[in-house]
C-alpha atoms as a PDB file:
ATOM      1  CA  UNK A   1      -2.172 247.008  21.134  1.00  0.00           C
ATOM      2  CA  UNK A   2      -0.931 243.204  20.497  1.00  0.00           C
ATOM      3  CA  UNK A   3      -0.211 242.776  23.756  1.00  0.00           C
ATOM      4  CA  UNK A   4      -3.410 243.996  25.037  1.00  0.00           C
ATOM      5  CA  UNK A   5      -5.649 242.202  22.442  1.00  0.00           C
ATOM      6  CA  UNK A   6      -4.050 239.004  22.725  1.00  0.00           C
ATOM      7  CA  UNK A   7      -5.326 238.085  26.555  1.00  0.00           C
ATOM      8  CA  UNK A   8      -8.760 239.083  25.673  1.00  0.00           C
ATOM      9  CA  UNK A   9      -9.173 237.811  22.090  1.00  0.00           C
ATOM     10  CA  UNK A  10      -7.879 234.484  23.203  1.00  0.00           C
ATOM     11  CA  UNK A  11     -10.466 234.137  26.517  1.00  0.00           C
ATOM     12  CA  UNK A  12     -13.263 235.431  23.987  1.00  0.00           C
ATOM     13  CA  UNK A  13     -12.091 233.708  20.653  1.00  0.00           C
ATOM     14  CA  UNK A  14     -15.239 231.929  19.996  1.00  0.00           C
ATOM     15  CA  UNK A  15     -17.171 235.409  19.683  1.00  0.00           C
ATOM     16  CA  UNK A  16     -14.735 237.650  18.396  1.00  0.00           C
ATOM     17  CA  UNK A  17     -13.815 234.779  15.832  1.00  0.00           C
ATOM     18  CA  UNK A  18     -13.400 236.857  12.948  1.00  0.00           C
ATOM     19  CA  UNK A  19     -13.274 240.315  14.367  1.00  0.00           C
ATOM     20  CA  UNK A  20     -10.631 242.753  12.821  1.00  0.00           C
ATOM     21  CA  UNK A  21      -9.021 245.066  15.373  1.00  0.00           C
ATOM     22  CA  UNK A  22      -7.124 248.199  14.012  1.00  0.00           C
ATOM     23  CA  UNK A  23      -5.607 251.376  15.417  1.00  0.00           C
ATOM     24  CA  UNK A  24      -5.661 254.505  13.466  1.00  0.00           C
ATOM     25  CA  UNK A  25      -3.873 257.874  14.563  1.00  0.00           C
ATOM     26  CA  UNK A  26      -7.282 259.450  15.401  1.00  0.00           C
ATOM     27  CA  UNK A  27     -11.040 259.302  14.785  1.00  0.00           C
ATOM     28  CA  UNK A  28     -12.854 260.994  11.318  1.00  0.00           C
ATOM     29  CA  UNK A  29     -13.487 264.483  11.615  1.00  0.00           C
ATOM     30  CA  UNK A  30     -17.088 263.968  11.645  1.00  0.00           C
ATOM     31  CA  UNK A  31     -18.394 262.338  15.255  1.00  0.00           C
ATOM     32  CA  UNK A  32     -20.701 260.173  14.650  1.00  0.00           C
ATOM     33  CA  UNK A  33     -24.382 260.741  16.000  1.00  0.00           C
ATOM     34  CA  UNK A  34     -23.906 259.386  19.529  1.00  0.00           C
ATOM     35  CA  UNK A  35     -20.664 260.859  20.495  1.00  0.00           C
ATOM     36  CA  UNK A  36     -21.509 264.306  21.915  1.00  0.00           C
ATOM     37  CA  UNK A  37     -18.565 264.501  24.693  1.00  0.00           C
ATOM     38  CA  UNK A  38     -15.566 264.554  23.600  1.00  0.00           C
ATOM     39  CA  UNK A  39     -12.746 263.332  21.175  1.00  0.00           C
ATOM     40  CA  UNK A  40     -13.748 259.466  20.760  1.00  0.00           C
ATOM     41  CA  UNK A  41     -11.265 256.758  22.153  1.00  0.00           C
ATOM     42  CA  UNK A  42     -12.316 254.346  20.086  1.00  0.00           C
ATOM     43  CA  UNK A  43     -15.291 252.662  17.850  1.00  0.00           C
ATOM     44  CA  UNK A  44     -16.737 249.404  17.504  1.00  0.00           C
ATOM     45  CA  UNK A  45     -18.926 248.265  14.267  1.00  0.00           C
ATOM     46  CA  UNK A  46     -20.568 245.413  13.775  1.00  0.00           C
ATOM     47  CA  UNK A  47     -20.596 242.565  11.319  1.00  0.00           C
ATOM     48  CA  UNK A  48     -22.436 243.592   8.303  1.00  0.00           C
ATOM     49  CA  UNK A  49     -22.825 241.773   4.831  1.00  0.00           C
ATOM     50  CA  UNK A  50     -19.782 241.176   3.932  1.00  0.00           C
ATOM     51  CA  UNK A  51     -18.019 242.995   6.409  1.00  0.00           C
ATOM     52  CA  UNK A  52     -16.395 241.367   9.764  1.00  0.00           C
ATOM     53  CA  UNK A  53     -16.993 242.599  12.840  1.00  0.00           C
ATOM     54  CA  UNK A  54     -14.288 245.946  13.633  1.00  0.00           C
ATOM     55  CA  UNK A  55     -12.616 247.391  16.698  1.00  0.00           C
ATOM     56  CA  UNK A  56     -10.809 250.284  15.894  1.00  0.00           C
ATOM     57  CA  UNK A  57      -8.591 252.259  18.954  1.00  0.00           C
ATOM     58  CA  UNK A  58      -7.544 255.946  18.229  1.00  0.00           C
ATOM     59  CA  UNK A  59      -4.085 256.391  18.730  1.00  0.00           C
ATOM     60  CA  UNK A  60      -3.533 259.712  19.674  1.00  0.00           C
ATOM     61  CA  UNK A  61      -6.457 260.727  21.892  1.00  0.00           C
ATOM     62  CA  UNK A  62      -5.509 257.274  24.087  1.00  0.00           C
ATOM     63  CA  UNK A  63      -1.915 259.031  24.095  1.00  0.00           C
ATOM     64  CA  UNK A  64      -3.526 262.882  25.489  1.00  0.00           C
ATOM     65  CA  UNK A  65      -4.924 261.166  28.137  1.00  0.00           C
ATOM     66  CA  UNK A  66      -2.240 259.094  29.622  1.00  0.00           C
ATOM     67  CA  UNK A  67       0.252 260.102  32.088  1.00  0.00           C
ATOM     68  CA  UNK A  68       2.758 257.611  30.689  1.00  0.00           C
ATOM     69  CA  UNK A  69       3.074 254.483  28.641  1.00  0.00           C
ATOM     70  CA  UNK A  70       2.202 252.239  31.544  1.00  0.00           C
ATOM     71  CA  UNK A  71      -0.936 254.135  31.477  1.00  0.00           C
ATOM     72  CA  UNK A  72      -1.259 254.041  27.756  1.00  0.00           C
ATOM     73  CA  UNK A  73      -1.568 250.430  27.908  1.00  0.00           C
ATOM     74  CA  UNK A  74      -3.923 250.835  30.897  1.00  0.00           C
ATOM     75  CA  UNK A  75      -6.615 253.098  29.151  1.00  0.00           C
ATOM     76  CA  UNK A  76      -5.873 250.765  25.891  1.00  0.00           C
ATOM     77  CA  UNK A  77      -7.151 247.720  27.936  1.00  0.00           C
ATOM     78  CA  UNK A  78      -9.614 249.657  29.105  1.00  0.00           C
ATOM     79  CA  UNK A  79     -11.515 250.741  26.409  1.00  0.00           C
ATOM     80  CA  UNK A  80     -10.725 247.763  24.217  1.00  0.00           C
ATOM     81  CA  UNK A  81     -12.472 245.723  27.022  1.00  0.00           C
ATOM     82  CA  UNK A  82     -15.560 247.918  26.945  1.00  0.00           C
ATOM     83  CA  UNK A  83     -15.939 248.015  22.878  1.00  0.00           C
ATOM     84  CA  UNK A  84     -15.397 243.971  22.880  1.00  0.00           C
ATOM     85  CA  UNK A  85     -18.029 244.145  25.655  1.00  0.00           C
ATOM     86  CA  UNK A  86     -20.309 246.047  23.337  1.00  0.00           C
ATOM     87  CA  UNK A  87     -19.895 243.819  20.138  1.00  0.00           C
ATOM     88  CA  UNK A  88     -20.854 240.935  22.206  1.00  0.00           C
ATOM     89  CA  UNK A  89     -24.007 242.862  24.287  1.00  0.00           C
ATOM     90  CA  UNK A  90     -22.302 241.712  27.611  1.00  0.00           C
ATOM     91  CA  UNK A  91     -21.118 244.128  30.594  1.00  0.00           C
ATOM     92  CA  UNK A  92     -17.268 245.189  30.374  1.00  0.00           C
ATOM     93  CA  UNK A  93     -17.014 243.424  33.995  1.00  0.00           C
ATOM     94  CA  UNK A  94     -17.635 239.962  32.293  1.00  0.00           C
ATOM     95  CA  UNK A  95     -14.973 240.820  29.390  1.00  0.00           C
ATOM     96  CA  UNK A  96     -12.680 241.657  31.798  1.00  0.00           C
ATOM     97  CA  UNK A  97     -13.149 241.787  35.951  1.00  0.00           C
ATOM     98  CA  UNK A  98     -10.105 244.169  36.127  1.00  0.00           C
ATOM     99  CA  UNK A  99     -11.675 246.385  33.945  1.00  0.00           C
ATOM    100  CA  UNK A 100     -12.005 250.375  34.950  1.00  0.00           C
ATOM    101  CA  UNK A 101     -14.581 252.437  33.937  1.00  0.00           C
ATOM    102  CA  UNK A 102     -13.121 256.021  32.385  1.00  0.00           C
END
Protein backbone atom coordinates (compact mmCIF):
# COMPACT_ATOMS: atom_id res chain seq x y z
CA UNK A 1 0.00 0.00 0.00
CA UNK A 2 3.23 2.37 0.64
CA UNK A 3 4.06 2.30 -2.62
CA UNK A 4 0.75 3.17 -3.90
CA UNK A 5 -0.02 5.93 -1.31
CA UNK A 6 3.14 7.60 -1.59
CA UNK A 7 2.64 9.09 -5.42
CA UNK A 8 -0.73 10.28 -4.53
CA UNK A 9 -0.32 11.55 -0.95
CA UNK A 10 2.67 13.50 -2.07
CA UNK A 11 0.77 15.29 -5.38
CA UNK A 12 -2.26 15.87 -2.85
CA UNK A 13 -0.30 16.59 0.49
CA UNK A 14 -1.82 19.87 1.15
CA UNK A 15 -5.42 18.17 1.46
CA UNK A 16 -4.74 14.93 2.74
CA UNK A 17 -2.32 16.72 5.31
CA UNK A 18 -3.20 14.79 8.19
CA UNK A 19 -5.11 11.91 6.77
CA UNK A 20 -4.38 8.39 8.32
CA UNK A 21 -4.43 5.57 5.76
CA UNK A 22 -4.71 1.92 7.12
CA UNK A 23 -5.33 -1.55 5.72
CA UNK A 24 -7.20 -4.06 7.67
CA UNK A 25 -7.72 -7.84 6.57
CA UNK A 26 -11.41 -7.13 5.74
CA UNK A 27 -14.37 -4.81 6.35
CA UNK A 28 -16.83 -5.13 9.82
CA UNK A 29 -19.38 -7.60 9.52
CA UNK A 30 -22.00 -5.08 9.50
CA UNK A 31 -22.12 -2.99 5.89
CA UNK A 32 -22.73 0.11 6.49
CA UNK A 33 -26.05 1.80 5.14
CA UNK A 34 -24.87 2.62 1.62
CA UNK A 35 -23.10 -0.46 0.65
CA UNK A 36 -25.80 -2.77 -0.77
CA UNK A 37 -23.52 -4.64 -3.55
CA UNK A 38 -21.11 -6.44 -2.46
CA UNK A 39 -18.11 -7.09 -0.04
CA UNK A 40 -16.67 -3.37 0.38
CA UNK A 41 -13.07 -2.61 -1.01
CA UNK A 42 -12.52 -0.04 1.05
CA UNK A 43 -13.95 3.06 3.29
CA UNK A 44 -13.23 6.55 3.64
CA UNK A 45 -14.34 8.75 6.88
CA UNK A 46 -14.01 12.02 7.37
CA UNK A 47 -12.37 14.35 9.83
CA UNK A 48 -14.46 14.59 12.84
CA UNK A 49 -13.71 16.29 16.31
CA UNK A 50 -10.89 15.00 17.21
CA UNK A 51 -10.52 12.50 14.73
CA UNK A 52 -8.26 12.87 11.38
CA UNK A 53 -9.46 12.22 8.30
CA UNK A 54 -9.22 7.93 7.51
CA UNK A 55 -8.70 5.78 4.44
CA UNK A 56 -8.92 2.38 5.24
CA UNK A 57 -8.28 -0.52 2.18
CA UNK A 58 -9.58 -4.13 2.91
CA UNK A 59 -7.03 -6.51 2.40
CA UNK A 60 -8.51 -9.52 1.46
CA UNK A 61 -11.48 -8.64 -0.76
CA UNK A 62 -8.70 -6.39 -2.95
CA UNK A 63 -6.81 -9.91 -2.96
CA UNK A 64 -10.36 -12.10 -4.36
CA UNK A 65 -10.50 -9.89 -7.00
CA UNK A 66 -7.11 -9.77 -8.49
CA UNK A 67 -5.67 -12.04 -10.96
CA UNK A 68 -2.18 -11.48 -9.56
CA UNK A 69 -0.10 -9.13 -7.51
CA UNK A 70 0.50 -6.80 -10.41
CA UNK A 71 -3.16 -6.51 -10.34
CA UNK A 72 -3.36 -6.24 -6.62
CA UNK A 73 -1.51 -3.13 -6.77
CA UNK A 74 -3.66 -2.08 -9.76
CA UNK A 75 -7.16 -2.35 -8.02
CA UNK A 76 -5.20 -0.89 -4.76
CA UNK A 77 -4.46 2.33 -6.80
CA UNK A 78 -7.59 2.19 -7.97
CA UNK A 79 -9.77 2.42 -5.27
CA UNK A 80 -7.39 4.38 -3.08
CA UNK A 81 -7.62 7.05 -5.88
CA UNK A 82 -11.41 7.07 -5.80
CA UNK A 83 -11.77 7.21 -1.74
CA UNK A 84 -8.97 10.18 -1.74
CA UNK A 85 -11.21 11.58 -4.51
CA UNK A 86 -14.17 11.36 -2.19
CA UNK A 87 -12.53 12.93 1.01
CA UNK A 88 -11.63 15.83 -1.06
CA UNK A 89 -15.32 16.11 -3.14
CA UNK A 90 -13.26 16.05 -6.47
CA UNK A 91 -13.71 13.39 -9.45
CA UNK A 92 -11.20 10.29 -9.23
CA UNK A 93 -9.97 11.57 -12.85
CA UNK A 94 -8.45 14.75 -11.15
CA UNK A 95 -6.79 12.50 -8.25
CA UNK A 96 -5.42 10.48 -10.66
CA UNK A 97 -5.88 10.65 -14.81
CA UNK A 98 -4.79 6.94 -14.99
CA UNK A 99 -7.36 6.05 -12.81
CA UNK A 100 -9.96 3.01 -13.81
CA UNK A 101 -13.25 2.83 -12.80
CA UNK A 102 -14.15 -0.93 -11.25
Amino acid sequence: MLEVVAPIEQRWSAELQGTEFAVEDVPPSEPAPWETSGVPLSRSFPAEAGQPARIVLYRRPIEGRAADIADVREITRDVLVEQVAHLLGKSPDDVDPTHRDR
